[in-house]
Protein backbone atom coordinates (compact mmCIF):
# COMPACT_ATOMS: atom_id res chain seq x y z
CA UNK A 1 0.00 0.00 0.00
CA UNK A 2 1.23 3.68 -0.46
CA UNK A 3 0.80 7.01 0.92
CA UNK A 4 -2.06 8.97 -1.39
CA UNK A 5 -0.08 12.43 -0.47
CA UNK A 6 3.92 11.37 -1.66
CA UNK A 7 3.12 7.60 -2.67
CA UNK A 8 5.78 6.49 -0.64
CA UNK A 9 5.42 2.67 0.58
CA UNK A 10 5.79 2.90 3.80
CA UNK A 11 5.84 -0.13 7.01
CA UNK A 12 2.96 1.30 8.62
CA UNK A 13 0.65 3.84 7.19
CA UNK A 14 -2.31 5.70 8.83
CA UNK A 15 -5.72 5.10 7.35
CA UNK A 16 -7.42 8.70 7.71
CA UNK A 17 -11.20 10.47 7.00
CA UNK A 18 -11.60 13.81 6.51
CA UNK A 19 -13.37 15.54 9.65
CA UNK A 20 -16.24 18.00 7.47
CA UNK A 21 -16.17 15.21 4.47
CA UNK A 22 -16.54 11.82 5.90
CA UNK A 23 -16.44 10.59 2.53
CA UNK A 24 -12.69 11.58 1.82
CA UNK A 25 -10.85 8.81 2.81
CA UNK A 26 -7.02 7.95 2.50
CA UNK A 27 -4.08 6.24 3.51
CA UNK A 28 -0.69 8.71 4.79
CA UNK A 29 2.03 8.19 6.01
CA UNK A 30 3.29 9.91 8.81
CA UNK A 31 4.90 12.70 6.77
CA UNK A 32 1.96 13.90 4.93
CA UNK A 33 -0.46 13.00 8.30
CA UNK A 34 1.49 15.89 10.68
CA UNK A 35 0.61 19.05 8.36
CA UNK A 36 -3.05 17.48 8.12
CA UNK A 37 -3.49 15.91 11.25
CA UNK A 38 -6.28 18.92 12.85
CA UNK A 39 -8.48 18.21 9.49
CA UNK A 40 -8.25 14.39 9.51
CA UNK A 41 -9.43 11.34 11.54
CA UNK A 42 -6.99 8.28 11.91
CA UNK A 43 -9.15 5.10 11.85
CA UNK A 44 -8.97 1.63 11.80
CA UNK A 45 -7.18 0.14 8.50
CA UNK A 46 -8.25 -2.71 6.69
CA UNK A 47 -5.88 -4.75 8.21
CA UNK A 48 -3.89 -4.85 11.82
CA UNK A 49 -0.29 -5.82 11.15
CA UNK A 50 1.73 -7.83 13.06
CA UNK A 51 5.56 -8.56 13.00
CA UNK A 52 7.74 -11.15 15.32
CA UNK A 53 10.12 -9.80 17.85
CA UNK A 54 13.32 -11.68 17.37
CA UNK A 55 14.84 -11.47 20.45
CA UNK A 56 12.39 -13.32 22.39
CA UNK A 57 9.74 -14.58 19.45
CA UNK A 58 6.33 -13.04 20.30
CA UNK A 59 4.13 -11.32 17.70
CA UNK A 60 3.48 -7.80 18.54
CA UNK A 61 2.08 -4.73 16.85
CA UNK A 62 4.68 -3.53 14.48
CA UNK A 63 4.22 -0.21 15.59
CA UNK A 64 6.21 -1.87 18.61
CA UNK A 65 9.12 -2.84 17.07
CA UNK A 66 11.83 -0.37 16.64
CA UNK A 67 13.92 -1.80 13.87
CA UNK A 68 11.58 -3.39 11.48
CA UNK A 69 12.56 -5.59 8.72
CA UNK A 70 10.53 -6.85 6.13
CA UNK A 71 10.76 -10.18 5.69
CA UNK A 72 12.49 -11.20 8.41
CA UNK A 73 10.47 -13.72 10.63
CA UNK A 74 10.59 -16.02 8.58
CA UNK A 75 6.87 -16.82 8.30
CA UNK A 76 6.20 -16.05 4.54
CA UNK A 77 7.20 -12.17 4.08
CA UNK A 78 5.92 -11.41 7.62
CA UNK A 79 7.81 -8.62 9.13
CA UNK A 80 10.71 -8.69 12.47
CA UNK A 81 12.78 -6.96 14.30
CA UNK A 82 13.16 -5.73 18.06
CA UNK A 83 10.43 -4.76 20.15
CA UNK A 84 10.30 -1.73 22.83
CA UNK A 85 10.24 -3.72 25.72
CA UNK A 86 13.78 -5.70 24.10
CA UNK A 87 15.48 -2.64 23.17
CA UNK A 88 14.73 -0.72 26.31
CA UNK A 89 16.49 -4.42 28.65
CA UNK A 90 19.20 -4.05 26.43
CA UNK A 91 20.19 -0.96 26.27
């Protein structure tokens, strides 16, 4: 999926509706959200996306992982990396 303001394909991308035009939907990344974000609505996307922490193997929210890497848990092209709660222990 990409950002409708830059059409960037971004990890996680916020699925917005316009505050006076319910009708305007979109998808933004973060970017494109800030300068727009008193106008617009985040909602819930299509789909809730999930990626594997590899440091201790739970599936979490991939907005909690901090170094995300497509691909990289080894379950078809789901995503991995390091969640919060990891990198906080060891830093």
């Amino acid at each position: 999926m990409r950002c409708a303001g830059c059409g960037d394909a971004a990890t996680v991308l916020k699925t917005v509706v316009c505050r006076t035009d319910r009708e305007r939907r979109g998808v933004l990344c973060t970017s494109c959200w800030l300068p727009l974000r008193d106008r617009l609505w985040i909602i819930p996307g299509s789909v809730v996306v999930w990626g594997k922490c590899l440091s201790h193997g739970s599936w979490v929210s991939l907005r909690d992982l901090v170094d995300v890497k497509p691909g990289a848990a080894g379950k078809g092209v789901a995503p991995g990396g390091t969640c919060t709660m990891c990198a906080k222990e060891g830093a």
